[in-house]
Protein backbone atom coordinates (compact mmCIF):
# COMPACT_ATOMS: atom_id res chain seq x y z
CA UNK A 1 11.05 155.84 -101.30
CA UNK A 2 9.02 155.75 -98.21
CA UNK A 3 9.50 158.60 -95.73
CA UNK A 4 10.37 157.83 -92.00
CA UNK A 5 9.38 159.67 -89.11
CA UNK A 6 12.37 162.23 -87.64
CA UNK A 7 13.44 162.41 -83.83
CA UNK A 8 12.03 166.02 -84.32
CA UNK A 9 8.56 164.77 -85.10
CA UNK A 10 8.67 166.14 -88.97
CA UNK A 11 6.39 164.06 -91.32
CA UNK A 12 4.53 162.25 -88.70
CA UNK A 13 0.76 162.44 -88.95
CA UNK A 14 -0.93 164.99 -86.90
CA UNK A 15 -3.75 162.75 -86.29
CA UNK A 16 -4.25 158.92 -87.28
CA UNK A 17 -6.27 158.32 -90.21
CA UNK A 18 -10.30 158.92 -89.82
CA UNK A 19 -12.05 155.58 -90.38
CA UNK A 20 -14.77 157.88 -92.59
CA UNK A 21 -12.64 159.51 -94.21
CA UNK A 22 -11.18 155.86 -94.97
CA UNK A 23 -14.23 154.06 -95.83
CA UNK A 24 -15.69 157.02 -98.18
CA UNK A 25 -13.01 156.37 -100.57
CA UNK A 26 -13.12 152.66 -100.05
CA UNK A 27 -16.67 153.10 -101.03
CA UNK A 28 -16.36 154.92 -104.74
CA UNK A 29 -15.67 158.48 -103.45
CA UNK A 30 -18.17 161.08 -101.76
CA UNK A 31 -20.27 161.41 -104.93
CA UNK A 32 -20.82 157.71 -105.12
CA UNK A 33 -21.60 157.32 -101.51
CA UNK A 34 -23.89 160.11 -101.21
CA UNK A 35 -25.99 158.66 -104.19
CA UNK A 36 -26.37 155.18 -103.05
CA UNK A 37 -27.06 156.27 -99.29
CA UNK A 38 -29.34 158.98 -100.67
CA UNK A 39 -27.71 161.32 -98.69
CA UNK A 40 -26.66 164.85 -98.89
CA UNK A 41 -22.63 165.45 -99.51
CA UNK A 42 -22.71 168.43 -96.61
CA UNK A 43 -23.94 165.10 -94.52
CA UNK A 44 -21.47 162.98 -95.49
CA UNK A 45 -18.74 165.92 -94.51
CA UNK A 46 -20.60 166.44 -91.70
CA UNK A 47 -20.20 162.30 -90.80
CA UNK A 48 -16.38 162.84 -91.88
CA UNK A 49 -15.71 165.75 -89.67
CA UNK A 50 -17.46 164.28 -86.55
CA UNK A 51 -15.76 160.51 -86.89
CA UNK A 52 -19.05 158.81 -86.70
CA UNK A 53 -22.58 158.41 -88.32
CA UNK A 54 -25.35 159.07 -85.92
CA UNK A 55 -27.71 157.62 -89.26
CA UNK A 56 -27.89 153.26 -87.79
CA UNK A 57 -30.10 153.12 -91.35
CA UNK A 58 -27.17 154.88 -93.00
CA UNK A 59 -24.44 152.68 -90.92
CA UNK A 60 -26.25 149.66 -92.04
CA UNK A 61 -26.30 150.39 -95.74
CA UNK A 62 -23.01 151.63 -95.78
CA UNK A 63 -21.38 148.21 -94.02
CA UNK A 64 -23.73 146.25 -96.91
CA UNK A 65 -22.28 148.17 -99.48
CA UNK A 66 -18.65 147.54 -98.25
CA UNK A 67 -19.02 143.60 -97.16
CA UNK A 68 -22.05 142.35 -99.17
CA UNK A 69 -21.24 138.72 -98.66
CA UNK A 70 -20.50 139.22 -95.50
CA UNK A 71 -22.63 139.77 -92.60
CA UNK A 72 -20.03 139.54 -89.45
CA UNK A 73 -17.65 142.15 -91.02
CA UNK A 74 -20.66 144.08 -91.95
CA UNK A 75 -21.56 144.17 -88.66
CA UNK A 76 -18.09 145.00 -87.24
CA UNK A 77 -17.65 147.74 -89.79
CA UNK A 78 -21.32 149.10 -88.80
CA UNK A 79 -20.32 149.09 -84.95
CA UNK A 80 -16.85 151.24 -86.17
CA UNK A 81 -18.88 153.77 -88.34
CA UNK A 82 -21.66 154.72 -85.18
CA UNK A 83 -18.64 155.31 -82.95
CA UNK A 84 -19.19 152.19 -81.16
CA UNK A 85 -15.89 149.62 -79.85
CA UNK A 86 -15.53 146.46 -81.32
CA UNK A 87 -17.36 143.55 -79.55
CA UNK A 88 -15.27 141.66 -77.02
CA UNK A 89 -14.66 137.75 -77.88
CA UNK A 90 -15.07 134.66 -75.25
């Protein structure tokens, strides 16, 4: 039974959703991630806590291991990690 936001604000999200945050456990969890972007796990709480990975190497591996086959969502995903906005079209 899905839960629906009150008129008094209870059970609404204090923030939206961290794209890290997301895309750590879309990734095999913090252990997982850590070990294939040989990174430490404080760093990768550190990357969570700040919204954005300040690491391009790191950004780049991370959007490869997400979209192997492919490179334009790879790239979108790597501008979203570094903090960046999304390219405009046209």
């Amino acid at each position: 039974m899905a839960r629906h936001p009150r008129p008094n604000g209870r059970h609404k999200p204090r923030t939206p959703p961290n794209l890290i945050y997301r895309t750590i456990g879309a990734s095999g969890g913090p252990t997982a991630l850590a070990t294939r972007l040989g990174v430490s796990l404080p760093t990768l709480a550190r990357w969570r806590r700040e919204g954005r990975v300040r690491d391009a190497a790191a950004v780049l591996e991370w959007a490869a291991i997400l979209h192997p086959h492919h490179p334009a969502k790879a790239y979108r995903l790597a501008r979203r990690l570094a903090g960046l906005r999304p390219m405009r079209r046209g």
